[in-house]
Protein backbone atom coordinates (compact mmCIF):
# COMPACT_ATOMS: atom_id res chain seq x y z
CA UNK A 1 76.75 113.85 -55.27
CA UNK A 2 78.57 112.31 -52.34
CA UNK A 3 76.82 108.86 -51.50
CA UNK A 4 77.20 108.06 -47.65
CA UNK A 5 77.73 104.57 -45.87
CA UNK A 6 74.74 105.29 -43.66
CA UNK A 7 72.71 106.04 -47.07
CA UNK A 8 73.62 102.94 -48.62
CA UNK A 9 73.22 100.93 -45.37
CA UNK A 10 69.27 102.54 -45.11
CA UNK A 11 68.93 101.38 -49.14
CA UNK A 12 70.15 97.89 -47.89
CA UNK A 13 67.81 97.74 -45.03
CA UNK A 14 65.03 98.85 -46.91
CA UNK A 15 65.35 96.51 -50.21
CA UNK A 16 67.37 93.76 -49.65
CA UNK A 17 69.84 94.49 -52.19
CA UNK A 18 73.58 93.88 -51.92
CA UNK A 19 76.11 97.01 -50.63
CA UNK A 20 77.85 97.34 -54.22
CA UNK A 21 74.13 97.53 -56.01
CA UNK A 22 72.86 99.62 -53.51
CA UNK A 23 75.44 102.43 -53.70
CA UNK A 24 75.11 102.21 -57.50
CA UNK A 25 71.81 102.63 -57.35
CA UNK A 26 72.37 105.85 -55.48
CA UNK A 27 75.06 106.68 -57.47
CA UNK A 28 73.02 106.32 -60.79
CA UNK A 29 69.58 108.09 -59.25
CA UNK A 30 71.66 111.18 -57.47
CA UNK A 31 70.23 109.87 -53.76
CA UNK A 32 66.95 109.99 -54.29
CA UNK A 33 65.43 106.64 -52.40
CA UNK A 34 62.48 106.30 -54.19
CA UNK A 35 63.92 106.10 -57.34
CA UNK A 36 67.01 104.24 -56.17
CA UNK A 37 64.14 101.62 -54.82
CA UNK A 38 62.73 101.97 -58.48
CA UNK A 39 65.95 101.28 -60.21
CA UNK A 40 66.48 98.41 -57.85
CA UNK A 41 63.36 96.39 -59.02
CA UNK A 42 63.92 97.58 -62.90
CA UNK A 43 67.31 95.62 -62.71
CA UNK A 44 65.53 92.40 -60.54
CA UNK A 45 67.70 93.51 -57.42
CA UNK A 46 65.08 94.50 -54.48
CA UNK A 47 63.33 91.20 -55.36
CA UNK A 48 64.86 89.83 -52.16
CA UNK A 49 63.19 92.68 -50.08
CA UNK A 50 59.68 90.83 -50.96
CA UNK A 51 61.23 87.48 -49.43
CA UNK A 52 62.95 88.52 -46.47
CA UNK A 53 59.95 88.72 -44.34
CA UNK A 54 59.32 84.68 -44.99
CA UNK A 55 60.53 82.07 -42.80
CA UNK A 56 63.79 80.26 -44.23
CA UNK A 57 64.25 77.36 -41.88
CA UNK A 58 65.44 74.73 -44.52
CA UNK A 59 68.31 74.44 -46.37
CA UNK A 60 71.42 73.17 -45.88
CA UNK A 61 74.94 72.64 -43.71
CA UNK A 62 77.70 72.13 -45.41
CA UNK A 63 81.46 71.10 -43.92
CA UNK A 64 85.05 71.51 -45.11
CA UNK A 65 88.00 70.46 -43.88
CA UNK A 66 91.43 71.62 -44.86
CA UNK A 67 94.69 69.94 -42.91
CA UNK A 68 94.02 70.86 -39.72
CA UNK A 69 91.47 73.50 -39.42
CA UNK A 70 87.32 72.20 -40.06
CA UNK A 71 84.55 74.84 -40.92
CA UNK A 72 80.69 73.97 -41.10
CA UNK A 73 78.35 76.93 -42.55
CA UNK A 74 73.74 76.77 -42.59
CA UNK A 75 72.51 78.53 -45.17
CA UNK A 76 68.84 78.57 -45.14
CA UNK A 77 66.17 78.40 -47.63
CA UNK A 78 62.00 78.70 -47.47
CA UNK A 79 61.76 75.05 -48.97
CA UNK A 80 63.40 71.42 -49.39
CA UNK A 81 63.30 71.74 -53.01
CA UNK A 82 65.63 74.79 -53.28
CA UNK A 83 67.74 72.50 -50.65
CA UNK A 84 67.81 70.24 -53.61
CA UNK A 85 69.07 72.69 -56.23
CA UNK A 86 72.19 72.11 -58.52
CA UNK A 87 72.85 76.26 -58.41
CA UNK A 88 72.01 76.40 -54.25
CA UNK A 89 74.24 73.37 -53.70
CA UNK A 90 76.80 75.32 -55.40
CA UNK A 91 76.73 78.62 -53.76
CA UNK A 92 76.92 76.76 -50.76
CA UNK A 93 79.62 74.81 -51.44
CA UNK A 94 81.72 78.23 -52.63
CA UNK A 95 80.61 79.44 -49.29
CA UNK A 96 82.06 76.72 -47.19
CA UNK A 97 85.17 77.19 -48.76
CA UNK A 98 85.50 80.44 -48.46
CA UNK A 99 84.53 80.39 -44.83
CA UNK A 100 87.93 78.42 -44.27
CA UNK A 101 89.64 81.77 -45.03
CA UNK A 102 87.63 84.05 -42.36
CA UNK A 103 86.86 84.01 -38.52
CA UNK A 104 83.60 84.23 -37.62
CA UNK A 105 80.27 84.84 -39.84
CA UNK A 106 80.05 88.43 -39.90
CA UNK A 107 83.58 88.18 -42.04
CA UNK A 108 81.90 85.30 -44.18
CA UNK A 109 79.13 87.47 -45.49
CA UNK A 110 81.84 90.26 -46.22
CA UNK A 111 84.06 87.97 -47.82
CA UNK A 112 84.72 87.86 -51.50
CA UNK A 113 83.85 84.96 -53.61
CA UNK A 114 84.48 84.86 -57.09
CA UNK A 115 83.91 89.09 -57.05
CA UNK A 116 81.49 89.60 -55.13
CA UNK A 117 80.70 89.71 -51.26
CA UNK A 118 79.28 86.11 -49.94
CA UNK A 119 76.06 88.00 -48.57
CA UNK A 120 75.67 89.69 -52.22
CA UNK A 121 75.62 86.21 -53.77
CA UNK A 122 73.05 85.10 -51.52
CA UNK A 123 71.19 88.41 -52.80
CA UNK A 124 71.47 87.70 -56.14
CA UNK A 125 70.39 83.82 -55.70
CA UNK A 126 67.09 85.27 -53.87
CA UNK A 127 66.75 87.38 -56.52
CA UNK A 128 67.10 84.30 -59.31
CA UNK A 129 65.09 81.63 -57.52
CA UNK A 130 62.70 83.47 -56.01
CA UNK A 131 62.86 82.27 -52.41
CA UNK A 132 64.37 83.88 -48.70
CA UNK A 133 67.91 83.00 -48.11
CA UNK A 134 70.30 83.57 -45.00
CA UNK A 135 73.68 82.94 -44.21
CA UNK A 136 72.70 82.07 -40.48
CA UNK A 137 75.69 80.12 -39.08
CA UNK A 138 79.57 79.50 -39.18
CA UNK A 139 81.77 77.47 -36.65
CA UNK A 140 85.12 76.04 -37.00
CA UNK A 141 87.88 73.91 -35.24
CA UNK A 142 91.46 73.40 -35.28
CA UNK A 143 93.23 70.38 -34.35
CA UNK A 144 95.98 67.69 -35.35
CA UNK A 145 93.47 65.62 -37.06
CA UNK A 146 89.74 66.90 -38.28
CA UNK A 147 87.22 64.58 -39.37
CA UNK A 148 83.93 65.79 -41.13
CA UNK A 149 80.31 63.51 -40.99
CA UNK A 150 77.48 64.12 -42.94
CA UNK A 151 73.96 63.15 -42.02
CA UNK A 152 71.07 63.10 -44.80
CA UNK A 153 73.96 64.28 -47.54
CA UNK A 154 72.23 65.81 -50.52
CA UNK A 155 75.14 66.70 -51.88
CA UNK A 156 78.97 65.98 -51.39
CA UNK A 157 79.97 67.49 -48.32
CA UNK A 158 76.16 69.25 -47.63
CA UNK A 159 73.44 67.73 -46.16
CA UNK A 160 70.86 67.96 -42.96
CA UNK A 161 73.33 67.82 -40.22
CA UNK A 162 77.14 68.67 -40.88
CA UNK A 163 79.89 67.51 -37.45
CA UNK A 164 82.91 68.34 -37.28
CA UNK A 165 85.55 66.71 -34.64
CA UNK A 166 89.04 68.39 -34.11
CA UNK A 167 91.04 65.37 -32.08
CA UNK A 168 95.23 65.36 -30.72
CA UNK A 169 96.76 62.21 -32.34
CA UNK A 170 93.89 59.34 -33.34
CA UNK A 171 93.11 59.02 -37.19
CA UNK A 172 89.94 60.32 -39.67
CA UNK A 173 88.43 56.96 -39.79
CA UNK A 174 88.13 57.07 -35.92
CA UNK A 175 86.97 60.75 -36.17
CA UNK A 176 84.25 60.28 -39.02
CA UNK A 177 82.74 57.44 -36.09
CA UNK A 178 82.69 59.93 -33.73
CA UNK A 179 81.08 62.14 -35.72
CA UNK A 180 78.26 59.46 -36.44
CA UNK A 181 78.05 59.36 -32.81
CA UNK A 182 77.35 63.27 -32.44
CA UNK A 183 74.99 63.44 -35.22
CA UNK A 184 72.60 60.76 -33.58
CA UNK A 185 73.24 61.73 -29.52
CA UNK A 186 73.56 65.62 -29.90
CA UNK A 187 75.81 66.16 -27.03
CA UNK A 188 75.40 69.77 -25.24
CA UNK A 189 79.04 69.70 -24.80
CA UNK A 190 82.25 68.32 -25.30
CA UNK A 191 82.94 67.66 -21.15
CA UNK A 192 81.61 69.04 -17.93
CA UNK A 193 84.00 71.84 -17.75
CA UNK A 194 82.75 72.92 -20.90
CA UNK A 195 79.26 72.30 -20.14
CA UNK A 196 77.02 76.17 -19.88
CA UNK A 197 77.07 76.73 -15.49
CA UNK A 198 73.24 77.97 -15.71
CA UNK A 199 72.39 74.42 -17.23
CA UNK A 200 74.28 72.42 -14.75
CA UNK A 201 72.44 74.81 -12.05
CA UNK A 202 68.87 74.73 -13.79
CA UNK A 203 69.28 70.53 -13.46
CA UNK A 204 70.82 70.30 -10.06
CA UNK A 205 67.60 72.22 -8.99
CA UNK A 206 65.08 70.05 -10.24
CA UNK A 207 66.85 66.85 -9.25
CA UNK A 208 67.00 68.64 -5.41
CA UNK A 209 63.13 69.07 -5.62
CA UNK A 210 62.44 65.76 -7.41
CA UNK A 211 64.48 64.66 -4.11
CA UNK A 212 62.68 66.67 -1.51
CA UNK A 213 59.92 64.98 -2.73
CA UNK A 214 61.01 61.80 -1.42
CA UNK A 215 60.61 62.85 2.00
CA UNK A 216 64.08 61.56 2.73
CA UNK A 217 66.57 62.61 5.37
CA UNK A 218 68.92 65.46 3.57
CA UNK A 219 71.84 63.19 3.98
CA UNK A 220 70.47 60.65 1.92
CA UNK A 221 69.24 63.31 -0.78
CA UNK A 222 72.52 64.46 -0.76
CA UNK A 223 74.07 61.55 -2.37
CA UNK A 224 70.98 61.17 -4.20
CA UNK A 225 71.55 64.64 -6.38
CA UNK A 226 75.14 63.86 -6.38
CA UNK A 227 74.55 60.13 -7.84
CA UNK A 228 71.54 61.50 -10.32
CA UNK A 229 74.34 64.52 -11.77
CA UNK A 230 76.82 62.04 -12.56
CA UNK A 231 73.81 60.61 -14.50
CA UNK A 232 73.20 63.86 -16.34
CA UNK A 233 76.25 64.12 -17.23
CA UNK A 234 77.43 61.04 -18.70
CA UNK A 235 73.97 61.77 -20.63
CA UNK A 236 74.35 64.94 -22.16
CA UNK A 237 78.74 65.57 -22.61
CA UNK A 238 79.95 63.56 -25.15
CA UNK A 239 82.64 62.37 -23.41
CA UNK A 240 80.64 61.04 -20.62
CA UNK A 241 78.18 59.75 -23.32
CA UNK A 242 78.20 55.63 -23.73
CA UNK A 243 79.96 55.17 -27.39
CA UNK A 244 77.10 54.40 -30.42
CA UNK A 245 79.22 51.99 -32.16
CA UNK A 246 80.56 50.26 -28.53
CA UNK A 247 78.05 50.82 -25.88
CA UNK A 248 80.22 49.36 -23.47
CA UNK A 249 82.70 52.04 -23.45
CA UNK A 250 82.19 55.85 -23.02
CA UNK A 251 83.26 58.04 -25.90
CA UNK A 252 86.77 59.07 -23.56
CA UNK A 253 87.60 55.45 -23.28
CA UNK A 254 86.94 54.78 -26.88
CA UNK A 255 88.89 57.70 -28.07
CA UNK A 256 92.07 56.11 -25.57
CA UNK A 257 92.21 53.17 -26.78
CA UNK A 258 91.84 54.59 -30.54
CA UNK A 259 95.34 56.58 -29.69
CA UNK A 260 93.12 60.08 -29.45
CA UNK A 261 91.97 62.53 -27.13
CA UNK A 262 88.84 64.50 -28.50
CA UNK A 263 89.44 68.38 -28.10
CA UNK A 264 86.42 69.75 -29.85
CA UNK A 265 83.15 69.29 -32.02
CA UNK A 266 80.67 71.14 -34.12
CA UNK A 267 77.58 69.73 -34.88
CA UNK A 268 74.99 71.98 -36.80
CA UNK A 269 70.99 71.03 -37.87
CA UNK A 270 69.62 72.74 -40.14
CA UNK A 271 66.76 74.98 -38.60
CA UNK A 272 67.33 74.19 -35.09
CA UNK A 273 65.76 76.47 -33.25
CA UNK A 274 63.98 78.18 -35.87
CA UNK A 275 60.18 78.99 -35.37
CA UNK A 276 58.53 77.67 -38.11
CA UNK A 277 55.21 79.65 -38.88
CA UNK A 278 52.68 77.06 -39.95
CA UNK A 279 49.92 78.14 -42.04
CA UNK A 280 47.48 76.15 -43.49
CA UNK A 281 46.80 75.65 -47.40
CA UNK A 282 43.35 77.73 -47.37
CA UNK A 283 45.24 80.35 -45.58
CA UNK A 284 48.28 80.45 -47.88
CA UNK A 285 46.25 80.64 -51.39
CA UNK A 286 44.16 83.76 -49.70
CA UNK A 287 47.48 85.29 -48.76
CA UNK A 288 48.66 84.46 -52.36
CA UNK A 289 45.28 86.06 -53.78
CA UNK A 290 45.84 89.20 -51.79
CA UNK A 291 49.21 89.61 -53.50
């Protein structure tokens, strides 16, 4: 019988298992679900339906950088230990490389590496070490120079925080500082033009009541907010930002007199802004007991 996208997309849903072994599976048991599921976990496939309900908030970022395009990737696993593994650190590194062909990271997971889709070899690595992983994150820039930084490596090229900085003229030496720079002072944003409206708004707002608070005349609150925004944003753009290896220059001047104006960054943490469910050790050998 006919096997249907939608039917191998419910399979997918339901087990875990990559497209290609989920439409065989279909294939092999004439559509029937059940046994599809059954012939699944004979062959060790739907093993990552068991661990997709788990929290996967470590792991690791990984960077590439080819002429002048950059590409950092977070792949996430349950523990630091599988962060540490020679087969993880691998498949990540594949996947960083093959994320310099693709856009955006839908097209990463879809994207073939060595035979096989990128979110299939993520399947079949659940399915071999036994923990949750995700392909959570891609970004990229372009620019005449692009200079990767590492935090924490564990690995060539992988580690805890991966930055990226895409700069016109300057050279990879200056652009690897920078990226020192990012790692430590997280910068929300490259400048103020670039800077999200509804955070510059949310700010300006509490610095107008920390004002009104004062019991000032409005004219001198005025160039209070306006003094204590120029504050918040040499604070949180990077440009703005006072330089970590020369505090007595901003990152703009620094990047002058280093011949290079800074036209992008990515900086990615692994598990930023991932809620991780703590449980307690009593808690996790009852869960363990109850299978």
């Amino acid at each position: 019988m006919a096997i249907t996208a939608k039917q191998v997309k419910e399979l997918r849903e339901m087990t875990g298992a990559g497209m290609m072994d989920a439409k065989k599976a279909l294939t092999e048991t004439d559509g029937d679900f059940d046994a599809a599921i059954d012939w699944l976990r004979t062959k060790g496939l739907a093993k990552a339906a068991k661990k997709s309900g788990r929290t996967a908030a470590e792991g690791l970022v990984a960077v590439k950088v080819d002429g002048g395009k950059g590409v950092a990737v977070e792949v996430n696993s349950e523990t630091d230990f599988v962060a540490k593994n020679a087969e993880f650190q691998q498949m990540v590194a594949g996947i960083a490389e093959t994320a310099l062909t693709v856009a955006d990271v839908e097209a990463l997971k879809a994207a073939d590496m060595g035979g096989k889709p990128v979110e299939e070899r993520i399947t079949d690595a659940v399915a071999k070490i036994g923990e949750n992983m995700s392909l959570r994150r891609m970004a990229a820039v372009e620019g005449d120079v692009v200079a990767a930084y590492v935090h924490n490596a564990a690995a060539d090229g992988m580690g805890q925080i991966g930055v990226l900085v895409a700069m016109k003229g300057g050279s990879e030496e200056f652009g690897k500082q920078v990226g020192m720079h990012i790692a430590a002072m997280n910068p929300a944003a490259l400048n103020e033009a670039s800077l999200d409206p509804a955070v510059v708004e949310k700010e300006k707002q509490v610095q107008i009541d920390i004002a009104k608070e004062s019991g000032k005349p409005d004219a001198v609150i005025e160039k209070m907010i306006v003094g204590r925004m120029k504050k918040f944003m040499a604070e949180v753009t990077l440009l703005g930002q006072a330089f970590a290896l020369d505090t007595d220059k901003t990152v703009e001047q620094a990047a002058k007199d280093a011949g290079a104006e800074i036209v992008g960054f990515v900086r990615l943490q692994v598990g930023e802004g991932i809620e991780k469910k703590e449980e307690d050790f009593a808690a996790e050998v009852a869960k363990a007991a109850q299978g």
